[in-house]
N, C-alpha and C. Protein backbone atom coordinates (compact mmCIF):
# COMPACT_ATOMS: atom_id res chain seq x y z
N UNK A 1 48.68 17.79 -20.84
CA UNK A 1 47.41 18.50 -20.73
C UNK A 1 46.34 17.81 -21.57
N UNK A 2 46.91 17.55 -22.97
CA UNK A 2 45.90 16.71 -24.09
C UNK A 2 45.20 15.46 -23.52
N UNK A 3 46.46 14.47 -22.76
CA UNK A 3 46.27 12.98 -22.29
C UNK A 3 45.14 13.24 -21.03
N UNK A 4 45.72 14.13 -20.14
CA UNK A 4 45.04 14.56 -18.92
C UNK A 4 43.58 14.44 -18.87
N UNK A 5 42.91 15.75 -20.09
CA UNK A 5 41.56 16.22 -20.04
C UNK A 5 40.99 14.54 -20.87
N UNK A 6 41.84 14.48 -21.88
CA UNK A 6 40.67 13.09 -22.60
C UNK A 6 40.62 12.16 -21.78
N UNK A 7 41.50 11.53 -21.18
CA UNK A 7 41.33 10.79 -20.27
C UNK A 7 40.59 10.97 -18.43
N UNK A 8 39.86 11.95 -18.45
CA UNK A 8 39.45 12.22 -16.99
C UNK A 8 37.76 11.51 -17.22
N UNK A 9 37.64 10.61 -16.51
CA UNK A 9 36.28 9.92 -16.69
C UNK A 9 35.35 11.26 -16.56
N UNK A 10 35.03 12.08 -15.87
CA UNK A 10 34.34 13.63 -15.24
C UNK A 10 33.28 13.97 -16.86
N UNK A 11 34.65 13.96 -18.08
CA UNK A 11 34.25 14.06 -18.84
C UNK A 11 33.26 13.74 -20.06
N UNK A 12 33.53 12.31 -19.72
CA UNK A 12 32.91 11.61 -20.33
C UNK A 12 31.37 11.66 -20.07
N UNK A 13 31.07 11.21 -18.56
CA UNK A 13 29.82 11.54 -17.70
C UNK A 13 28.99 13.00 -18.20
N UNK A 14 29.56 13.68 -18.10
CA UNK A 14 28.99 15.37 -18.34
C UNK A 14 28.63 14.86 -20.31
N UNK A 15 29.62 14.97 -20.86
CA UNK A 15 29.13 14.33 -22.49
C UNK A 15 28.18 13.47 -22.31
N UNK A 16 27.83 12.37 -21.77
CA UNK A 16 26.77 11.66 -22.31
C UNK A 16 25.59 11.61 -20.93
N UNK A 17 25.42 12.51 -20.16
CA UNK A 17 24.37 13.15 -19.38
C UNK A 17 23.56 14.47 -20.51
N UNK A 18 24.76 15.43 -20.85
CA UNK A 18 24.18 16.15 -21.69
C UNK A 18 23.32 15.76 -23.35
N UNK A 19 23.84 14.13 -23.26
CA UNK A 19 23.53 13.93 -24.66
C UNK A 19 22.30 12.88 -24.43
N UNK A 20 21.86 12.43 -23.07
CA UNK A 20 20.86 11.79 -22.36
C UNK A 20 19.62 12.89 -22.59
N UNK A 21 20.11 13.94 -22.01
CA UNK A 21 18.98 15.27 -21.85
C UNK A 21 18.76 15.62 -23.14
N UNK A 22 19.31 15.85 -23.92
CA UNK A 22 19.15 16.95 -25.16
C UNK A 22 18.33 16.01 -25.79
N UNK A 23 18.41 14.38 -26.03
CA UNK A 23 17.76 14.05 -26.85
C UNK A 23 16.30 13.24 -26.19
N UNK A 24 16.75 13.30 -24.85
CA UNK A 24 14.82 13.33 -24.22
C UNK A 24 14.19 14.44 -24.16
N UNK A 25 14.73 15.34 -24.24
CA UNK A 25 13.78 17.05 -24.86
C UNK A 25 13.58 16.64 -25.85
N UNK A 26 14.17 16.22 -27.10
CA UNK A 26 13.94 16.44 -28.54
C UNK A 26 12.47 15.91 -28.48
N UNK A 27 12.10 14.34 -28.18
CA UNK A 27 11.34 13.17 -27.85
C UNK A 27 9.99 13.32 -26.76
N UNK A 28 10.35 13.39 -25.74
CA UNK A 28 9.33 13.35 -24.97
C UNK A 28 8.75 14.52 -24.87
N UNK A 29 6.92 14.33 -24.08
CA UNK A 29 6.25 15.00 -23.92
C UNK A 29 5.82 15.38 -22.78
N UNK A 30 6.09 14.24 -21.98
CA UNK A 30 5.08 14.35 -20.50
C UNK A 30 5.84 15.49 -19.47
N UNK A 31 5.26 16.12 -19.27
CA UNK A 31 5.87 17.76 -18.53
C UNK A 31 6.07 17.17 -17.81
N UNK A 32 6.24 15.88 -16.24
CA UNK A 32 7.25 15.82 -15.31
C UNK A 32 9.14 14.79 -16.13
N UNK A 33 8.55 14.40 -17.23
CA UNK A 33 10.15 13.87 -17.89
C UNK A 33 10.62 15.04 -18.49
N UNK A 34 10.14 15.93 -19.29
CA UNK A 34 10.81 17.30 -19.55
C UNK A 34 11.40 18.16 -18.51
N UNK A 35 10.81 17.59 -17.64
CA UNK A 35 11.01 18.70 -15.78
C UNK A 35 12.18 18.01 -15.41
N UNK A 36 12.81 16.58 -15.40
CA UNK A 36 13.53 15.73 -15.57
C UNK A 36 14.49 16.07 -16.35
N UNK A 37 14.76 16.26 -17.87
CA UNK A 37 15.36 16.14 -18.46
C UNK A 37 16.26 17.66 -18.39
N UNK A 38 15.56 18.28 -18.21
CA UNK A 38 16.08 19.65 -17.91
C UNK A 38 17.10 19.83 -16.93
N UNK A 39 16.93 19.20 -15.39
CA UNK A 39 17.79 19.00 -14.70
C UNK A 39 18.56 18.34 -14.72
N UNK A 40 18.28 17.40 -15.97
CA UNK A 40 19.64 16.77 -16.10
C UNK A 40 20.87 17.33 -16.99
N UNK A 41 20.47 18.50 -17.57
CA UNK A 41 21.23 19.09 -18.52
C UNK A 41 21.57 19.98 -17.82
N UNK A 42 21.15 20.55 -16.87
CA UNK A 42 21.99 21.14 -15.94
C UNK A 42 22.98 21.11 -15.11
N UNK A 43 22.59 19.21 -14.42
CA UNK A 43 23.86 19.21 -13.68
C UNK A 43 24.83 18.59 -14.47
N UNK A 44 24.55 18.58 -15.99
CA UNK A 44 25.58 18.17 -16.98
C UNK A 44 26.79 19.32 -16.99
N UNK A 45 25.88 20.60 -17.26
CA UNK A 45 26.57 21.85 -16.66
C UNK A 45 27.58 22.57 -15.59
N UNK A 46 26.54 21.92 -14.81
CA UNK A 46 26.93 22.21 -13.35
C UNK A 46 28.53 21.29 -13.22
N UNK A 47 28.48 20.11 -13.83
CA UNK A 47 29.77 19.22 -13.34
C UNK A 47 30.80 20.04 -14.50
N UNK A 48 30.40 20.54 -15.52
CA UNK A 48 31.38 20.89 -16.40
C UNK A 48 31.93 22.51 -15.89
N UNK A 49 31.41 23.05 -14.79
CA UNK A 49 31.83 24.13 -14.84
C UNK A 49 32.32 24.48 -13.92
N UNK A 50 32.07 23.26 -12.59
CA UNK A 50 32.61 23.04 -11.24
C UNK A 50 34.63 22.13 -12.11
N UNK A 51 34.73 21.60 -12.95
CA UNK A 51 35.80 21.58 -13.54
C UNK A 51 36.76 21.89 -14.02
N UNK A 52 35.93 22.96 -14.51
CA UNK A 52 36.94 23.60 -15.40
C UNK A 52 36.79 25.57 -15.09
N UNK A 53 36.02 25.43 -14.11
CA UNK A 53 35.95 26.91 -13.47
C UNK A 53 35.51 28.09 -14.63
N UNK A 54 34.81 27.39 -15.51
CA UNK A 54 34.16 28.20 -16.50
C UNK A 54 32.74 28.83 -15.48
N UNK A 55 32.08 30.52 -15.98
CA UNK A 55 31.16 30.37 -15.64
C UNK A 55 29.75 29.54 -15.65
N UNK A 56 29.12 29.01 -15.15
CA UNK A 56 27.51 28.43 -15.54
C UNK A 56 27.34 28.88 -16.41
N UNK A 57 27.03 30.12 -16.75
CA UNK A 57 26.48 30.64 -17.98
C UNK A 57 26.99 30.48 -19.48
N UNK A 58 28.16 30.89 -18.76
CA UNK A 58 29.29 30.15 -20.32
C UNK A 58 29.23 28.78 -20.88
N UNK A 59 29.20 27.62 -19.75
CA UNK A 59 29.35 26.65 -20.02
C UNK A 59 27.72 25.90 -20.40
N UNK A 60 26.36 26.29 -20.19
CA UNK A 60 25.31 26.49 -20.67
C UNK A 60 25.09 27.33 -22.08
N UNK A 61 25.38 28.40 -22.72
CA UNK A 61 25.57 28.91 -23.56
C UNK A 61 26.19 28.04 -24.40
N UNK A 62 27.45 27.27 -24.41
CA UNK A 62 28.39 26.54 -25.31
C UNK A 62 27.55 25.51 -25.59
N UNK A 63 27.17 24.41 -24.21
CA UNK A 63 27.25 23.18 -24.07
C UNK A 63 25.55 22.41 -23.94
N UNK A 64 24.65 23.81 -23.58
CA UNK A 64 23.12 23.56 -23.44
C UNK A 64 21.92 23.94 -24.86
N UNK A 65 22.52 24.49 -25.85
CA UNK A 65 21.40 25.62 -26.11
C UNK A 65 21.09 24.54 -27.26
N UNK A 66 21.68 23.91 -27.92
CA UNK A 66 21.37 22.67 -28.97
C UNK A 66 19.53 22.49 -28.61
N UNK A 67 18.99 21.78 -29.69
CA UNK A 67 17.72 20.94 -30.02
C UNK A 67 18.02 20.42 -30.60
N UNK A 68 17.14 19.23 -30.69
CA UNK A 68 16.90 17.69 -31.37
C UNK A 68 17.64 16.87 -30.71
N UNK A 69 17.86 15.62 -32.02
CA UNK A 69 18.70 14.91 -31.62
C UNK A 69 20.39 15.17 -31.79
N UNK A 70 20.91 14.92 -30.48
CA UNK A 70 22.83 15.25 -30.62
C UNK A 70 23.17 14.26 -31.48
N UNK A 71 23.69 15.47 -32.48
CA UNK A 71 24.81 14.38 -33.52
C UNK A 71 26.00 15.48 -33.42
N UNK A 72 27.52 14.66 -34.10
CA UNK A 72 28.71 15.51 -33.96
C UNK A 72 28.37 17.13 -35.16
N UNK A 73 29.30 18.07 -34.63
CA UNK A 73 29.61 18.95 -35.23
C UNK A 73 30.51 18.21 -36.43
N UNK A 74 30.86 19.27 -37.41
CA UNK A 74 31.37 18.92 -38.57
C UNK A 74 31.90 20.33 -38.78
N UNK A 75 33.69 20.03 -38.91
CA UNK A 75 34.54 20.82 -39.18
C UNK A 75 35.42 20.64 -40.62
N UNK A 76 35.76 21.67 -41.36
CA UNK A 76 36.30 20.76 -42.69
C UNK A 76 37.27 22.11 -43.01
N UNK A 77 38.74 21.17 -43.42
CA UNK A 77 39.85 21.97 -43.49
C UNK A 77 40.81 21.26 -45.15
N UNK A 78 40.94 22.64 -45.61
CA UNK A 78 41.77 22.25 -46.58
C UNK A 78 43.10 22.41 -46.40
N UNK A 79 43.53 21.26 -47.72
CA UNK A 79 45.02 20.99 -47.58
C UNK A 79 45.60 21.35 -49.06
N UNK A 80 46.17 22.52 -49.38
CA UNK A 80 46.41 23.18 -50.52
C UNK A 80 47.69 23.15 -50.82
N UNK A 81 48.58 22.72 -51.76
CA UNK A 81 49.41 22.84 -52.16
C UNK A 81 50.45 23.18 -53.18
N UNK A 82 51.26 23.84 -53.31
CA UNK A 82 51.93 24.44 -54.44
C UNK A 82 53.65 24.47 -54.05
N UNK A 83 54.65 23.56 -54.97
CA UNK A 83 55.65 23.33 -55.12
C UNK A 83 56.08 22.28 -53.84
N UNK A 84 55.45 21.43 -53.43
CA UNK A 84 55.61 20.66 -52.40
C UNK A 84 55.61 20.79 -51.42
N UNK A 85 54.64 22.53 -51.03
CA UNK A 85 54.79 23.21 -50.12
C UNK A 85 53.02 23.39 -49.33
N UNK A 86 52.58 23.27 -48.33
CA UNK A 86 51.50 23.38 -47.83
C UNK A 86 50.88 24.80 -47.20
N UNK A 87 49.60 25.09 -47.94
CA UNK A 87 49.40 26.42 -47.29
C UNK A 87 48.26 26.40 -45.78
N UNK A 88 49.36 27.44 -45.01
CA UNK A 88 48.47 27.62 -43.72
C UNK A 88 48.23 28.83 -44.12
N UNK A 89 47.09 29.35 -43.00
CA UNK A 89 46.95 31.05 -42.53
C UNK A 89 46.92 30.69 -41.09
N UNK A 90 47.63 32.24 -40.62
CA UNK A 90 47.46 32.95 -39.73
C UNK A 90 46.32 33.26 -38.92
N UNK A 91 46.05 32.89 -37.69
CA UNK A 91 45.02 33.23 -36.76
C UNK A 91 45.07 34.50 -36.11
N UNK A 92 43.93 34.97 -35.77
CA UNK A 92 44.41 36.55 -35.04
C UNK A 92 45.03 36.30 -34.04
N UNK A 93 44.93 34.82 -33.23
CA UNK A 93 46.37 35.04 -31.88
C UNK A 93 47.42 34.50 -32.37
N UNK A 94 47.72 34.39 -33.74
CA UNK A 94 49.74 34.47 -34.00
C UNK A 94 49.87 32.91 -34.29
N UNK A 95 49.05 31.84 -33.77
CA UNK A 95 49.06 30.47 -34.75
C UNK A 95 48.67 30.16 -35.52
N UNK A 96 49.23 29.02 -36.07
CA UNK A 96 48.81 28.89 -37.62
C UNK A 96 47.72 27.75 -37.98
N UNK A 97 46.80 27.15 -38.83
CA UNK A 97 46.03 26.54 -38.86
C UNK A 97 45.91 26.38 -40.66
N UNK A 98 45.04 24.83 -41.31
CA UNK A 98 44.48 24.56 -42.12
C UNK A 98 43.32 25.76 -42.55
N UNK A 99 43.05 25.99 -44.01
CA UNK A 99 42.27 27.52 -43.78
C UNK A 99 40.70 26.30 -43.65
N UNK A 100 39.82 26.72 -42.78
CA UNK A 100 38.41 25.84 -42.92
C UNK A 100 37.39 26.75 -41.51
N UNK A 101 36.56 25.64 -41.44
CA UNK A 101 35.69 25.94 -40.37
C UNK A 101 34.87 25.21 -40.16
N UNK A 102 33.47 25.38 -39.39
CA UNK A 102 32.47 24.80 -39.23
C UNK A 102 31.51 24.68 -40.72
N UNK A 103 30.79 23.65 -41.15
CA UNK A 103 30.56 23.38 -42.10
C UNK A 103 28.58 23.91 -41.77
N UNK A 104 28.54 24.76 -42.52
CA UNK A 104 27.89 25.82 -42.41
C UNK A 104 26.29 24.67 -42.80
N UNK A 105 24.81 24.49 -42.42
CA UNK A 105 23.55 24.62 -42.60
C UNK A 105 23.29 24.54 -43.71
N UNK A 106 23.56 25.35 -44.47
CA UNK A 106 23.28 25.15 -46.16
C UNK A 106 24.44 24.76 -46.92
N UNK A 107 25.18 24.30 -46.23
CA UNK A 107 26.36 24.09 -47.35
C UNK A 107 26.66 22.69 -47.21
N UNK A 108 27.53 21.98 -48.12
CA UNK A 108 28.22 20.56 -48.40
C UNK A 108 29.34 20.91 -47.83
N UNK A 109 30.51 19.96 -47.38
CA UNK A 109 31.32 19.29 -47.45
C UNK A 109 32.50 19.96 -48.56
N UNK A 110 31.88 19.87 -49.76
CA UNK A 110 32.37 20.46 -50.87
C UNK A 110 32.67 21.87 -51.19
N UNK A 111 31.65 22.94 -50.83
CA UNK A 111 30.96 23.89 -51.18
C UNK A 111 31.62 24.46 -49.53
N UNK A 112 31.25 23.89 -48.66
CA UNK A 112 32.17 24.70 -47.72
C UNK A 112 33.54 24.73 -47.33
N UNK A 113 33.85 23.66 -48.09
CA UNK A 113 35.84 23.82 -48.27
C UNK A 113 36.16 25.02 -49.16
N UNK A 114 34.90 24.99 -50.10
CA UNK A 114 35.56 26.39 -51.18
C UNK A 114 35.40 27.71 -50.35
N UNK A 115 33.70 27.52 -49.81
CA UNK A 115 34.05 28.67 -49.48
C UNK A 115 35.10 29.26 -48.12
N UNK A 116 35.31 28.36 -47.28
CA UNK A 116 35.91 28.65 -46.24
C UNK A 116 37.94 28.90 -46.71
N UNK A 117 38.11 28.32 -48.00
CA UNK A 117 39.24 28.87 -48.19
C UNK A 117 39.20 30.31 -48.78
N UNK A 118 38.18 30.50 -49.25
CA UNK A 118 38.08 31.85 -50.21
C UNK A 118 38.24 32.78 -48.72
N UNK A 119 37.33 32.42 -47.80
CA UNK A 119 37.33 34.01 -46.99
C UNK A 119 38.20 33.81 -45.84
N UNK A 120 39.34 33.12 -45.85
CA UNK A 120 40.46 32.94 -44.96
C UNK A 120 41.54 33.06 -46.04
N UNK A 121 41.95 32.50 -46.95
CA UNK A 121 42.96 32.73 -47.64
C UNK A 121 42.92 33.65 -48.98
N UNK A 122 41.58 33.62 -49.32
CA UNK A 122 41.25 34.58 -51.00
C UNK A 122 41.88 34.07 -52.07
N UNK A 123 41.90 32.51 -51.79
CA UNK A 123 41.97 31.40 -53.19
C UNK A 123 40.67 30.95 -53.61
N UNK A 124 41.00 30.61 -54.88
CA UNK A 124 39.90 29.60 -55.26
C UNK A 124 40.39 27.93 -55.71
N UNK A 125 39.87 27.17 -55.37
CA UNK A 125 40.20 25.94 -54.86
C UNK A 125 39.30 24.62 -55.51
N UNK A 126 39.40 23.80 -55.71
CA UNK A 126 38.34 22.43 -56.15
C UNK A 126 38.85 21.32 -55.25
N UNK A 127 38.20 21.27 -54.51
CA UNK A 127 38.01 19.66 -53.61
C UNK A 127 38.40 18.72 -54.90
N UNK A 128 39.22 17.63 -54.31
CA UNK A 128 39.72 16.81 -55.03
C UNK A 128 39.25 15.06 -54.49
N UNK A 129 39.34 15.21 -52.81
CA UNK A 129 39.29 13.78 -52.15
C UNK A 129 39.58 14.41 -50.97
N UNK A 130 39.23 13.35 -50.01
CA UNK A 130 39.06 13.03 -48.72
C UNK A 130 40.31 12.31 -47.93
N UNK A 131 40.92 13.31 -46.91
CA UNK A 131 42.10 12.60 -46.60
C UNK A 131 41.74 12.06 -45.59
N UNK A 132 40.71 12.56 -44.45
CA UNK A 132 40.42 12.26 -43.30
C UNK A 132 39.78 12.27 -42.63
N UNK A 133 38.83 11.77 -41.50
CA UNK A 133 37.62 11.99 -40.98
C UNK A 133 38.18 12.02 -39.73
N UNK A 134 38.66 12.81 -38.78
CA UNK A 134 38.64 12.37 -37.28
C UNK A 134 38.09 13.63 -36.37
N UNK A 135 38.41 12.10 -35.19
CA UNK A 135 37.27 12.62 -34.24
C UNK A 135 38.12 13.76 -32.94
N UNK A 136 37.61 14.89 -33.17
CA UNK A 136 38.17 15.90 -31.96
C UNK A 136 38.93 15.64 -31.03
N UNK A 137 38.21 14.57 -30.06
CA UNK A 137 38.50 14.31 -28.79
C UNK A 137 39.70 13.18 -28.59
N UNK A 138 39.99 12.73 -30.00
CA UNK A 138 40.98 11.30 -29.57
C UNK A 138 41.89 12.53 -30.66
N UNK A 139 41.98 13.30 -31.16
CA UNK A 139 43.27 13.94 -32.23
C UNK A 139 43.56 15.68 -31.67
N UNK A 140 42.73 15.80 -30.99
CA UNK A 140 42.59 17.50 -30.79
C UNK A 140 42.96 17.78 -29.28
N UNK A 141 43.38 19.05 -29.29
CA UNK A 141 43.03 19.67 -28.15
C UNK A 141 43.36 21.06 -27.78
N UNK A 142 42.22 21.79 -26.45
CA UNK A 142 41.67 20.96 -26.06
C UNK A 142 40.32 20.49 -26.37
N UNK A 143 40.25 19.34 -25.57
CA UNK A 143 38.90 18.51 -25.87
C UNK A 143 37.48 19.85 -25.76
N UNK A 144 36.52 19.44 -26.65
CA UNK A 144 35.19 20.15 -26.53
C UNK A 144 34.09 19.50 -25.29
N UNK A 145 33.43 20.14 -25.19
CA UNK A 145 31.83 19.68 -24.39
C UNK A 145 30.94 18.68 -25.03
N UNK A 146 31.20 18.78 -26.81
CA UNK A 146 30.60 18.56 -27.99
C UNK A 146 31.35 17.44 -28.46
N UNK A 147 31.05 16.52 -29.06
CA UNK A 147 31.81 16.07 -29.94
C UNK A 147 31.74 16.75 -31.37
N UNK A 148 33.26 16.72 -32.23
CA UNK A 148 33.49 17.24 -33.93
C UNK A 148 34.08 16.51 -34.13
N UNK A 149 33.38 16.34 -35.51
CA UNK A 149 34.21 15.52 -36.85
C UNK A 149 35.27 16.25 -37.59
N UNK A 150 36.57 15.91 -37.74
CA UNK A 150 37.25 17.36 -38.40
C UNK A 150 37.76 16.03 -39.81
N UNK A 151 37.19 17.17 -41.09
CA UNK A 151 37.53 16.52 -42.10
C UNK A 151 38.88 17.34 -42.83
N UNK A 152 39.33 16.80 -43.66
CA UNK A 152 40.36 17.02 -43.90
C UNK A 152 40.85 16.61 -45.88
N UNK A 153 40.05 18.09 -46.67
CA UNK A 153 40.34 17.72 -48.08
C UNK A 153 41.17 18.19 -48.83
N UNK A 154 41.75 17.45 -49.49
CA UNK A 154 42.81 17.44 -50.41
C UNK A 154 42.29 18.46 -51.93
N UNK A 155 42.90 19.84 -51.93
CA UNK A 155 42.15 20.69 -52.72
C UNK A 155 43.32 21.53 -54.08
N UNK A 156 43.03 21.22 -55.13
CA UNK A 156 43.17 21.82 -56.51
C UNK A 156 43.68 23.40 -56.08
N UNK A 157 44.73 23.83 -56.27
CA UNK A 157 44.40 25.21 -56.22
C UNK A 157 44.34 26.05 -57.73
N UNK A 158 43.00 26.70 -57.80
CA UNK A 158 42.80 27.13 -59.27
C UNK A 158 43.65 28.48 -59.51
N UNK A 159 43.51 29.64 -58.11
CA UNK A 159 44.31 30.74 -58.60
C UNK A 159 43.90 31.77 -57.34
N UNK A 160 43.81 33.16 -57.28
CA UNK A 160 43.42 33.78 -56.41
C UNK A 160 44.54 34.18 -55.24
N UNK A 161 44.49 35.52 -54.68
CA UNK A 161 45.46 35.60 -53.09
C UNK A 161 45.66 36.10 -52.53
N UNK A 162 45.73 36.10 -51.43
CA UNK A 162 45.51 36.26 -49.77
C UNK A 162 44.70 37.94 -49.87
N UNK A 163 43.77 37.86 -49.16
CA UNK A 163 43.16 39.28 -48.88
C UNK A 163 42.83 39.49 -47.39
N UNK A 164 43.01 40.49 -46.85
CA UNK A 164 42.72 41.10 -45.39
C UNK A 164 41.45 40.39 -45.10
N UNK A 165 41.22 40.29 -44.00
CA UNK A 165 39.99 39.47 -43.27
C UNK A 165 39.94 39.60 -41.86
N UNK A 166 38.65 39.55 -41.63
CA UNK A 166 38.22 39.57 -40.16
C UNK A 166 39.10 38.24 -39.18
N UNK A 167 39.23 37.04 -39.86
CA UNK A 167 39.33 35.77 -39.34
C UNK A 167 40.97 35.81 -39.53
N UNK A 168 41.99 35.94 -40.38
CA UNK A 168 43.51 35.40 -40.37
C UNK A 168 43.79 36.94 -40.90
N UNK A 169 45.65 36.63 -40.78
CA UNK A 169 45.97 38.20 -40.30
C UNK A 169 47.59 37.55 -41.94
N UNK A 170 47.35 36.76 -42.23
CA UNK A 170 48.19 36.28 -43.23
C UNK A 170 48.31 34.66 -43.85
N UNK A 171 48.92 34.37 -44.62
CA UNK A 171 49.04 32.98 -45.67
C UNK A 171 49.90 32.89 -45.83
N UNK A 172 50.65 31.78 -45.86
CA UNK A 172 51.60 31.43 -46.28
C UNK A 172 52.01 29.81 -46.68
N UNK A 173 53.01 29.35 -47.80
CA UNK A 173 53.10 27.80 -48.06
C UNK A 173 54.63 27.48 -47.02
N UNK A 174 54.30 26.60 -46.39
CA UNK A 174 55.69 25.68 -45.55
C UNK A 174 56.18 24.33 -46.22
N UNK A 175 56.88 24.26 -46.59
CA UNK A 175 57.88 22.78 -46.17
C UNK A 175 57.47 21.89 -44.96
N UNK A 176 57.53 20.87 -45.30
CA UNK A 176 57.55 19.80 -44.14
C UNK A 176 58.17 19.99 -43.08
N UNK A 177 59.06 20.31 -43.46
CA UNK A 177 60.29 20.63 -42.38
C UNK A 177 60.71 21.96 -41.87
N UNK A 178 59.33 22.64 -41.59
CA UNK A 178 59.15 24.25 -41.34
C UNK A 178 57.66 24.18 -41.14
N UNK A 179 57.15 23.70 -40.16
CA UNK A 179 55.81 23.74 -39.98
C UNK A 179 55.50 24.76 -38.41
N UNK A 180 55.15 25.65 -38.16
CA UNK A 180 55.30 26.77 -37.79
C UNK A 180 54.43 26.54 -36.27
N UNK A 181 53.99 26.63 -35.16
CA UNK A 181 53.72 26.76 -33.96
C UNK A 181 51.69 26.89 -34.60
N UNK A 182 50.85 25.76 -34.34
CA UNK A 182 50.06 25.17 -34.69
C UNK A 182 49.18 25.47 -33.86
N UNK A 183 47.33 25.83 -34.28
CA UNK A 183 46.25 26.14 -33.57
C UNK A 183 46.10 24.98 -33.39
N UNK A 184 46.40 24.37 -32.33
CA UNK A 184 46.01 22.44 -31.87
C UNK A 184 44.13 22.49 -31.96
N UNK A 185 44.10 23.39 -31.60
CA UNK A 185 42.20 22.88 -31.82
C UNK A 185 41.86 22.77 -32.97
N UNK A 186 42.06 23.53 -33.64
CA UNK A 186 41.57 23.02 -35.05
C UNK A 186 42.61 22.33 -35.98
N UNK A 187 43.64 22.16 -36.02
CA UNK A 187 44.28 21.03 -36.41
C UNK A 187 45.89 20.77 -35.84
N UNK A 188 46.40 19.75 -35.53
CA UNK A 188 47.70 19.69 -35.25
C UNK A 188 48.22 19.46 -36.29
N UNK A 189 49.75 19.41 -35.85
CA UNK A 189 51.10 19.15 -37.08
C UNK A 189 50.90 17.93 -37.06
N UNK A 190 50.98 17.18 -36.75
CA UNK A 190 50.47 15.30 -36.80
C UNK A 190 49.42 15.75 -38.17
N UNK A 191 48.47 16.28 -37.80
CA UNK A 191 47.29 16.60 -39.03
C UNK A 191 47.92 16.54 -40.53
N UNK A 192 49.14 17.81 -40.17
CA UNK A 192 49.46 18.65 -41.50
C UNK A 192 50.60 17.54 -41.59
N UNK A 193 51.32 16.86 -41.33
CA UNK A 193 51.77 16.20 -41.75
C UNK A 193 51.12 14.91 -42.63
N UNK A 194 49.70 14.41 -42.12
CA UNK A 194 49.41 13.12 -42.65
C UNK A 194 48.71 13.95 -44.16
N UNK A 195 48.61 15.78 -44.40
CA UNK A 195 48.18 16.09 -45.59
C UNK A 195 49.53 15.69 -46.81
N UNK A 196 50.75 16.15 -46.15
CA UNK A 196 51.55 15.76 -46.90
C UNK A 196 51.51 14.27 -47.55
N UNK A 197 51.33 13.62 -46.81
CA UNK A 197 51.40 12.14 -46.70
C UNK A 197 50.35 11.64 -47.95
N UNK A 198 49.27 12.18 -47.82
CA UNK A 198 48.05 12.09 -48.84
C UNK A 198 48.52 12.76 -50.32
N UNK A 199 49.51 14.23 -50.13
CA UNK A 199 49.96 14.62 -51.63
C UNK A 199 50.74 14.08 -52.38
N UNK A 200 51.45 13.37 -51.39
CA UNK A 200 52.97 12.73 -52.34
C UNK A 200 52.33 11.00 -52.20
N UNK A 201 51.15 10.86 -52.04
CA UNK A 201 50.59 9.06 -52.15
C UNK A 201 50.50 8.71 -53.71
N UNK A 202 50.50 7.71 -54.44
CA UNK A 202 49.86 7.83 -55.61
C UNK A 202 48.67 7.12 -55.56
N UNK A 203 48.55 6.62 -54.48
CA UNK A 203 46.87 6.36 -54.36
C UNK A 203 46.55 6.32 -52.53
N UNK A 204 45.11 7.00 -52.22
CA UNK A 204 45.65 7.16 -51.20
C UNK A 204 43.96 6.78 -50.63
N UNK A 205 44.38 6.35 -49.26
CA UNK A 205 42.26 5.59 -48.94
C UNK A 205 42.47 6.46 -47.41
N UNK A 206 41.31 6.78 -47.49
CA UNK A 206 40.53 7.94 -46.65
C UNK A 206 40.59 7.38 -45.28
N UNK A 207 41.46 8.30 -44.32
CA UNK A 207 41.56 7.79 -42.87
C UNK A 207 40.71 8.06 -41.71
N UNK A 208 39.79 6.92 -41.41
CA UNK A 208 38.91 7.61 -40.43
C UNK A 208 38.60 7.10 -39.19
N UNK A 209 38.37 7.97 -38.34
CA UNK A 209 38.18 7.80 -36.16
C UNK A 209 36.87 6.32 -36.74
């Protein structure tokens, strides 16, 4: 299914039609290239939804509503550890995932690893280093409309634990060798394995798409 969708040319076309349009809106002025550019973000739409049998609206909502210029999303997940053991949480549909998210407008890199572990797991945490930079569409799935950067930091755990939340339904630390049925979109076991890989390094250089 992973090999399938990244590899269907369909996709590619619809990504960089939509990323043709979005950034001749950002730019131009002349009302018949805006009249232009518009329809082209449509049938960017239109091919993504004749595909994948999403509604128009849905797939406009996700894949249209951006301004400026398209640059990637930015996702950032910590990798926490205690006794050689790695902590996931719980998703509300029953898989497990790195605790993180979308890296919020006003926040760093830094500042949103803390906070995104605090209100998924109810630790407190210090970014330490950078295990990883990759790119969605060649490590994830399934693939987005969008391209994301999913980072991946290696984090201190200071103290703090687990509290009820809207977003995960529990926490817990695994063994390598007990890594539990995985939210592939936001990170695979390939992922959580190369965190291990980064804890037990004694020096370790930042892997990136």
């Amino acid at each position: 299914m992973k090999e399938n969708l990244l590899t269907e040319p369909w996709l590619s076309w619809a990504i960089e039609l939509q990323s043709i349009a979005q950034n001749g809106l950002a730019y131009c002025q002349n009302i018949y290239d805006i009249e232009r550019y518009d329809r082209l973000r449509d049938l960017s739409a239109e091919m993504l939804s004749y595909k994948t049998a999403l509604p128009i609206e849905t797939v406009k909502s996700l894949f249209c509503n951006e301004q400026g210029y398209q640059t990637p999303k930015i996702d950032s997940r910590a990798a926490i550890f205690k006794d050689d053991k790695i902590l996931l949480v719980q998703e509300n549909d029953g898989q497990w995932s790195l605790p993180g998210g979308w890296v919020d407008v006003l926040e760093t890199l830094y500042s949103n690893t803390i906070k995104e572990v605090k209100e998924e797991a109810g630790l407190d945490v210090k970014p330490q280093f950078l295990i990883a930079i990759h790119e969605q569409h060649k490590r994830n799935y399934p693939a987005f409309a969008h391209r994301v950067l999913k980072t991946f930091v290696m984090c201190e755990l200071l103290g703090g634990e687990f509290q009820p939340n809207s977003e995960t339904l529990q926490s817990a630390y695994f063994d390598i060798d007990e890594i539990p049925n995985m939210h592939n979109e936001k990170n695979t076991k390939e992922q959580v394995l190369l965190c291990f890989q980064a804890h037990r390094a004694t020096h370790w250089v930042t892997e990136f798409d």
